[in-house]
N, C-alpha and C. Protein backbone atom coordinates (compact mmCIF):
# COMPACT_ATOMS: atom_id res chain seq x y z
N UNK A 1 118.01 96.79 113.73
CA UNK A 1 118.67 96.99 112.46
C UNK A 1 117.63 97.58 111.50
N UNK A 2 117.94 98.64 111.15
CA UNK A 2 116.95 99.91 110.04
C UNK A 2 116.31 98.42 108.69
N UNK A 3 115.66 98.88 108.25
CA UNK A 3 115.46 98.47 106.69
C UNK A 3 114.26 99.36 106.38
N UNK A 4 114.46 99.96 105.38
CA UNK A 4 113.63 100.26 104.41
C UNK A 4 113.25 99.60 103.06
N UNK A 5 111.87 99.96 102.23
CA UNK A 5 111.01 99.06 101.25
C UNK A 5 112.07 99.78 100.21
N UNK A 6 112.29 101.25 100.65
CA UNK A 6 112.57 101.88 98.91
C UNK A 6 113.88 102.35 99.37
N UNK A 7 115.13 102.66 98.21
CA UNK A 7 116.79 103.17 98.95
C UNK A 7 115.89 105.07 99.09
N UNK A 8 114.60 105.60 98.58
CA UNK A 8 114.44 106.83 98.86
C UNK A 8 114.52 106.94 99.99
N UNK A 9 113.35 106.00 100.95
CA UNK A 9 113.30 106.36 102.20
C UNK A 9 114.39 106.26 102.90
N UNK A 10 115.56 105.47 102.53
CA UNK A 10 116.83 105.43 103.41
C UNK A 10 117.50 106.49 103.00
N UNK A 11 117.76 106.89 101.90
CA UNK A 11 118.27 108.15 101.64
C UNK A 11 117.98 109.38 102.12
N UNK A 12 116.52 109.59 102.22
CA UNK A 12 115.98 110.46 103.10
C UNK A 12 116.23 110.47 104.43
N UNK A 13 116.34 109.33 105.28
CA UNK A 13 116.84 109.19 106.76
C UNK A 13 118.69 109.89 106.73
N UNK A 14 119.08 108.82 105.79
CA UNK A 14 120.33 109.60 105.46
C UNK A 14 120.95 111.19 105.44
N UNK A 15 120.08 111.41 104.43
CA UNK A 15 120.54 113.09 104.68
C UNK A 15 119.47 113.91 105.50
N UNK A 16 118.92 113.48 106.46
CA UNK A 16 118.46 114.39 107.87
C UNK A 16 118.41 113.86 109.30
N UNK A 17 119.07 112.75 109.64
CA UNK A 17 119.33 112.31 110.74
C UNK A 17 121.19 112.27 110.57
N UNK A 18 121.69 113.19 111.86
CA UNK A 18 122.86 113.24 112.32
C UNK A 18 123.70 111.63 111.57
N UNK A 19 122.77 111.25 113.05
CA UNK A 19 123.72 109.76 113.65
C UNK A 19 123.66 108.59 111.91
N UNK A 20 122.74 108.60 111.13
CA UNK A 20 123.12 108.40 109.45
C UNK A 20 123.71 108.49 108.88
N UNK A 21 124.26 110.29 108.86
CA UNK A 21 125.15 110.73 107.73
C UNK A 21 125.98 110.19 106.48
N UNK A 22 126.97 109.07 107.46
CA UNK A 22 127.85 108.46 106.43
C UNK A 22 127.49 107.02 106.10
N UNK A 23 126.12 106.67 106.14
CA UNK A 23 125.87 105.65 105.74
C UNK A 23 125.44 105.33 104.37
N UNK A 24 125.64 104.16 103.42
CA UNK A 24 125.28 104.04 102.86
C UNK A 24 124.55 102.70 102.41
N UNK A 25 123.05 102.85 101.55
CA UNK A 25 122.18 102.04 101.63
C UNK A 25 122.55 100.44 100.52
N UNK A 26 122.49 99.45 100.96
CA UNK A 26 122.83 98.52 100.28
C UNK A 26 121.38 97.80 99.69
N UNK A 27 121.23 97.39 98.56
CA UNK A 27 119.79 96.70 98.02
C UNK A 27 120.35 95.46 97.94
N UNK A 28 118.99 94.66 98.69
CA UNK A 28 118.70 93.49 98.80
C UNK A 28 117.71 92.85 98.56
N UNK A 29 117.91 91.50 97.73
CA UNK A 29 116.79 90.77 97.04
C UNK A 29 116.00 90.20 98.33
N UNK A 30 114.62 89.98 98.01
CA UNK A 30 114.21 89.31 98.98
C UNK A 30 114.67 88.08 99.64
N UNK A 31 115.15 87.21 98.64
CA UNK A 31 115.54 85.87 98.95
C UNK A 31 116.54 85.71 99.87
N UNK A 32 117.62 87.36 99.79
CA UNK A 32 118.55 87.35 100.92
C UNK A 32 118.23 88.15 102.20
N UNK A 33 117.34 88.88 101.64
CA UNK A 33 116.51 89.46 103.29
C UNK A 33 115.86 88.56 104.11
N UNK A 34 115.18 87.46 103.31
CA UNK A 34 114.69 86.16 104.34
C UNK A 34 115.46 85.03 104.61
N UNK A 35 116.66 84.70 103.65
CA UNK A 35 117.30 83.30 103.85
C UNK A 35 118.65 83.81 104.54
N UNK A 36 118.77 85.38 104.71
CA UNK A 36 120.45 85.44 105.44
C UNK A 36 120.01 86.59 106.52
N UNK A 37 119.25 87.40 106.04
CA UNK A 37 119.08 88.86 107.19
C UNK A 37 118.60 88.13 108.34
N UNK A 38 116.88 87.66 108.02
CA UNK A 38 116.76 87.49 109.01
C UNK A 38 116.57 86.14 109.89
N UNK A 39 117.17 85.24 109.61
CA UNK A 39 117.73 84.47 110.54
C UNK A 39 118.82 84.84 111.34
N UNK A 40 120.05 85.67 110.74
CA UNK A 40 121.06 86.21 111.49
C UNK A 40 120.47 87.07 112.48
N UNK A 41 119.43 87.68 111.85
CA UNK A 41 119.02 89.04 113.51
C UNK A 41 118.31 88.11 114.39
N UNK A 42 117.60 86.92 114.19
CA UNK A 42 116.79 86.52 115.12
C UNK A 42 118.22 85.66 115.74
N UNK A 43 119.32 85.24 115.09
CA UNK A 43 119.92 84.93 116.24
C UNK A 43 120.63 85.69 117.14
N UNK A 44 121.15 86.70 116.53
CA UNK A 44 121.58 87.76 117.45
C UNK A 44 120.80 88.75 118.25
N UNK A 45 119.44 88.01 118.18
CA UNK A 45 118.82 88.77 118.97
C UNK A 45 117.93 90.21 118.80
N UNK A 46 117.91 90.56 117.58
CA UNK A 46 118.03 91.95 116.84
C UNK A 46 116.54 91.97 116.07
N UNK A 47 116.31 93.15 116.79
CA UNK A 47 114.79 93.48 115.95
C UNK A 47 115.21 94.01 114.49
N UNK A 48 113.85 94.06 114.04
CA UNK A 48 113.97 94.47 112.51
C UNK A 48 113.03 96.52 112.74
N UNK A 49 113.86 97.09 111.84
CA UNK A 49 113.10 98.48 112.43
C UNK A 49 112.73 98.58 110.50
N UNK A 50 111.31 98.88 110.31
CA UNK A 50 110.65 98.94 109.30
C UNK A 50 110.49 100.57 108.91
N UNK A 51 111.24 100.25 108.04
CA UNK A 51 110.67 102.08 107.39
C UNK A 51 110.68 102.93 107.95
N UNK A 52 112.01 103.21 109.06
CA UNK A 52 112.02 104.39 110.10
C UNK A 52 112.21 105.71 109.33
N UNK A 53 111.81 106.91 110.21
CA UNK A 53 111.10 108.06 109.13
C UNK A 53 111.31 108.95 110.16
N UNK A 54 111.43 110.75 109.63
CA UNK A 54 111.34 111.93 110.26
C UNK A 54 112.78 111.82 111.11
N UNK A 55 112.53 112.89 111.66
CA UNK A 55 114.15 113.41 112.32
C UNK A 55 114.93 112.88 113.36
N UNK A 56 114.26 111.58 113.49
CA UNK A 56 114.94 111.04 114.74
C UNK A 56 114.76 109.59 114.07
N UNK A 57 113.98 109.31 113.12
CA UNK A 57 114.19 107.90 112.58
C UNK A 57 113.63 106.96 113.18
N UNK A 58 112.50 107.00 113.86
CA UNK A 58 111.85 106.30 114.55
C UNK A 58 111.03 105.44 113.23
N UNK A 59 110.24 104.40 113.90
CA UNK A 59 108.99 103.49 113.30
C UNK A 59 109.29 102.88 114.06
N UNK A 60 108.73 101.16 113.26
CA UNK A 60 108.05 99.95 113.89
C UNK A 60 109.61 99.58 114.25
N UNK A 61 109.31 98.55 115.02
CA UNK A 61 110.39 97.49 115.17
C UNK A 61 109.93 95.95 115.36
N UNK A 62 110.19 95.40 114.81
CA UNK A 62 109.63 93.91 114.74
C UNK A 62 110.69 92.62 115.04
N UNK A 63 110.05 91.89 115.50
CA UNK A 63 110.90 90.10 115.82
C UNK A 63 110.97 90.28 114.51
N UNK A 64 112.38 89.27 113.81
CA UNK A 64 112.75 88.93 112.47
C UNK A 64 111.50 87.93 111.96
N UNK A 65 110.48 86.94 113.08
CA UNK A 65 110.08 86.02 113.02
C UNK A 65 108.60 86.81 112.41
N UNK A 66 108.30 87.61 113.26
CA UNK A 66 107.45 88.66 112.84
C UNK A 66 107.09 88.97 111.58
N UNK A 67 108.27 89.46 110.89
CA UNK A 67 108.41 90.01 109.43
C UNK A 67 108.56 88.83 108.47
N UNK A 68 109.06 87.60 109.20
CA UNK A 68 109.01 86.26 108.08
C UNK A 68 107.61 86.13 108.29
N UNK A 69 106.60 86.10 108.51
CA UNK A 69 105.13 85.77 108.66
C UNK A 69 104.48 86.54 107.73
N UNK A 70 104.82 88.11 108.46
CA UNK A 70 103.93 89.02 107.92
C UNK A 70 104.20 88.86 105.89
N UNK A 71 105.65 88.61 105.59
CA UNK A 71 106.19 88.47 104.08
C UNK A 71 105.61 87.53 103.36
N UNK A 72 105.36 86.40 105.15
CA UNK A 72 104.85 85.04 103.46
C UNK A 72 103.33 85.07 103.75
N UNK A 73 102.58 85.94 104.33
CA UNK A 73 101.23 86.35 103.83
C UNK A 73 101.02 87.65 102.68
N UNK A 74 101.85 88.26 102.63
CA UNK A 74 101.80 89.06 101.82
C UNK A 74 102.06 88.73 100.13
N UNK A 75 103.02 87.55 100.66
CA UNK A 75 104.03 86.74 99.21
C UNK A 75 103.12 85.39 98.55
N UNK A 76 102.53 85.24 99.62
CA UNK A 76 101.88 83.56 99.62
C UNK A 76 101.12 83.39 98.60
C-alpha cells in the first residue's frame, strides 16, 4: 500500500504513472497512520511502500512494524 510524506509526491506519481491516473490522495494525521493504517496492513499482511517515485513508482517497501519503529525514533 503506496504512502507518501507530501500529497506533491503522490500527485506527481498520479499524473505520470498509467496504473494511478484516477486516484486520489487522501491526508492523514499521524495518529491515524499509526493507530488505524498500520495495524490494519500488518494484519492483512501488507507492506507499507514509502515515497514511491519515477515512472513505474517504485521505492522502499516496509513491514508496517518496521515503519512503527522507524516513526517512534524519529518522534521519540
Amino acid at each position: 500500500m503506496p504512502f507518501w510524506s507530501l500529497e506533491s509526491r503522490a500527485q506527481k506519481v498520479i499524473g505520470s504513472v498509467d496504473a494511478y491516473r484516477n486516484f486520489n490522495p487522501h491526508q492523514l494525521t499521524i495518529q491515524e497512520f499509526t493507530d488505524r493504517w498500520l495495524p490494519g496492513l500488518e494484519k492483512d499482511g501488507l507492506a507499507v511502500g514509502v515515497n514511491w517515485a519515477g515512472e513505474r513508482a517504485t521505492g522502499y517497501d516496509l513491514k508496517p512494524q518496521e515503519v512503527r519503529a522507524r516513526l517512534a525514533g524519529s518522534l521519540g
